[in-house]
C-alpha atoms as a PDB file:
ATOM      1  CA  UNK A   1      -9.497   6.215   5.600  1.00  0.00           C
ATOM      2  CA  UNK A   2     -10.808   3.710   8.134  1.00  0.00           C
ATOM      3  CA  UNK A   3     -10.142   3.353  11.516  1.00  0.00           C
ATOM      4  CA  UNK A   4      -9.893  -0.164  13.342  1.00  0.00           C
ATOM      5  CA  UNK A   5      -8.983  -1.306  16.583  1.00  0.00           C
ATOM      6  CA  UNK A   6      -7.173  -4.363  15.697  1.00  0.00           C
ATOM      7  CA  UNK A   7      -3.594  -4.297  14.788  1.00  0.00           C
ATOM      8  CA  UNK A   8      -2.303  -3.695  10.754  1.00  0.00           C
ATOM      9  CA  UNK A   9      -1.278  -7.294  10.891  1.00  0.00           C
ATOM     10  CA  UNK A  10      -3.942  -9.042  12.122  1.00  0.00           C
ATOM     11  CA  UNK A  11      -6.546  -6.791  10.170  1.00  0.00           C
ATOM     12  CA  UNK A  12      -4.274  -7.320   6.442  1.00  0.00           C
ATOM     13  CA  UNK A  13      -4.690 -11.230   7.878  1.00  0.00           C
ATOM     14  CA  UNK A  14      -8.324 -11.132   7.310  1.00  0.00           C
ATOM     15  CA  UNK A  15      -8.618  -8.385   4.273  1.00  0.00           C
ATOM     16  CA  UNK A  16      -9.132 -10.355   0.999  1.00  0.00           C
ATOM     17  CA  UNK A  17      -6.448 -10.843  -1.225  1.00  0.00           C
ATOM     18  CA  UNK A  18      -6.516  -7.465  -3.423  1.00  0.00           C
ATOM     19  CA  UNK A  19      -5.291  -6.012  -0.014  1.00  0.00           C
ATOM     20  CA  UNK A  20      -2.018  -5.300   0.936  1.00  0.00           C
ATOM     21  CA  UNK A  21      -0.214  -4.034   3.356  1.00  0.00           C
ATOM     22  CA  UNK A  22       2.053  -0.753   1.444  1.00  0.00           C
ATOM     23  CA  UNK A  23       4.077   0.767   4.451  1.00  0.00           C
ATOM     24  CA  UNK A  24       4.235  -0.028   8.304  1.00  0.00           C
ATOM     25  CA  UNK A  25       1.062   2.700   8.840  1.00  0.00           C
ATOM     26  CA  UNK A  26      -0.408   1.502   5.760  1.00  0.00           C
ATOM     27  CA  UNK A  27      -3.172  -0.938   3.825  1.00  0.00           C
ATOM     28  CA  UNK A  28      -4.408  -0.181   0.467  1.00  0.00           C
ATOM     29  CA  UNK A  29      -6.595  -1.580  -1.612  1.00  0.00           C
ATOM     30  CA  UNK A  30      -5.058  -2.551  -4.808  1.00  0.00           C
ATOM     31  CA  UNK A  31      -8.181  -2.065  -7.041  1.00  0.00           C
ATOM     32  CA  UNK A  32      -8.009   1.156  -5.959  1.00  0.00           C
ATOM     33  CA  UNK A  33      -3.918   1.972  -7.301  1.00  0.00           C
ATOM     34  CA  UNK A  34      -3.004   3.489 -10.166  1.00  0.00           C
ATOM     35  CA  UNK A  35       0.769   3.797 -10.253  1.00  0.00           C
ATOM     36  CA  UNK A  36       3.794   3.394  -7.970  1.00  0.00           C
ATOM     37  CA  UNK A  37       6.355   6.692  -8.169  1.00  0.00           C
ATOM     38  CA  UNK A  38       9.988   6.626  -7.290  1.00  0.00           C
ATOM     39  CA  UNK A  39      11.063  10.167  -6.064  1.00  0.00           C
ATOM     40  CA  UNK A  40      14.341  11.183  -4.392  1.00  0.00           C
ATOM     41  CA  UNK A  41      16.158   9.362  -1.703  1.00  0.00           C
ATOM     42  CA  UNK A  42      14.563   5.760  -2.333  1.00  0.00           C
ATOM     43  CA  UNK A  43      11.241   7.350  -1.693  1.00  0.00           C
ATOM     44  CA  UNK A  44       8.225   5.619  -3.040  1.00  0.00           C
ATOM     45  CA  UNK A  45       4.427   6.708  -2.909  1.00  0.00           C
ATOM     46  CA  UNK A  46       1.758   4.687  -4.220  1.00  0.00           C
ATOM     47  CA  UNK A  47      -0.698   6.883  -6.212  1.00  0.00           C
ATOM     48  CA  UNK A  48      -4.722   5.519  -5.644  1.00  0.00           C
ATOM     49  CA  UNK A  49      -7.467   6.139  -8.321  1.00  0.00           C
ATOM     50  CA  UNK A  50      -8.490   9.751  -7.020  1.00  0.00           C
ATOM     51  CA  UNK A  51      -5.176  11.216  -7.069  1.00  0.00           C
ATOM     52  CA  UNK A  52      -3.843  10.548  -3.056  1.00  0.00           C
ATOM     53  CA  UNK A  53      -0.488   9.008  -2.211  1.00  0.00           C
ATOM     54  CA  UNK A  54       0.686   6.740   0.140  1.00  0.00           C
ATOM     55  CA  UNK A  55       3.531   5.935   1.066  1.00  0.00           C
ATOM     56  CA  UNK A  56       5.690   3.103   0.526  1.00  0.00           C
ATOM     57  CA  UNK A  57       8.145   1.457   2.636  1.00  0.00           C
ATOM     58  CA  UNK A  58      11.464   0.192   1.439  1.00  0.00           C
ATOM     59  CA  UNK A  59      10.571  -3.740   2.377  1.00  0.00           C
ATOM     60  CA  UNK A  60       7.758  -3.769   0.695  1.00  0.00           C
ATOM     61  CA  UNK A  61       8.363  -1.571  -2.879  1.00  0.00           C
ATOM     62  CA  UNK A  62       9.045  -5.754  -4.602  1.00  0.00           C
ATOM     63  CA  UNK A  63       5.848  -7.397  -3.205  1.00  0.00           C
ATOM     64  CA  UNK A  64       3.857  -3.973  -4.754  1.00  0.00           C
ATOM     65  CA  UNK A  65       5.622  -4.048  -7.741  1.00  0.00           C
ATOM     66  CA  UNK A  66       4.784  -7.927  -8.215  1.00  0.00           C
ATOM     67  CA  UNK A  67       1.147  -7.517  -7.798  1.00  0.00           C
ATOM     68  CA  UNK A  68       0.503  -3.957  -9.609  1.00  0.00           C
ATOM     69  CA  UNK A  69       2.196  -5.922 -12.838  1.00  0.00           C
END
């Protein structure tokens, strides 16, 4: 986890491409995710290479989907 002073949209504005933004509190990595999960209620969590989830928000579960593919 990193901590920046900038806000998430300006800092996923200058991240390379293999970032994206996952959830309004949220950037990850993409090299670094292993497998989106659908749980209860329209809940999504993003599972990253060392086991940790994050969460997903409901606008942005298609734009994941399209680049985890």
């Amino acid at each position: 986890v990193e901590l920046h002073a900038k806000s998430l949209e300006r800092l996923a504005a200058l991240l390379p491409g293999e970032f994206l933004r996952c959830h309004r509190s949220w950037i990850v990595n993409l090299k670094q995710a292993r497998r989106l999960h659908v749980a209860s209620g329209s809940r999504y969590t993003l599972e990253l290479s060392d086991g940790s989830e994050l969460p997903v928000g409901r606008t942005q579960v298609e734009a994941l989907r399209a680049r985890l593919l």
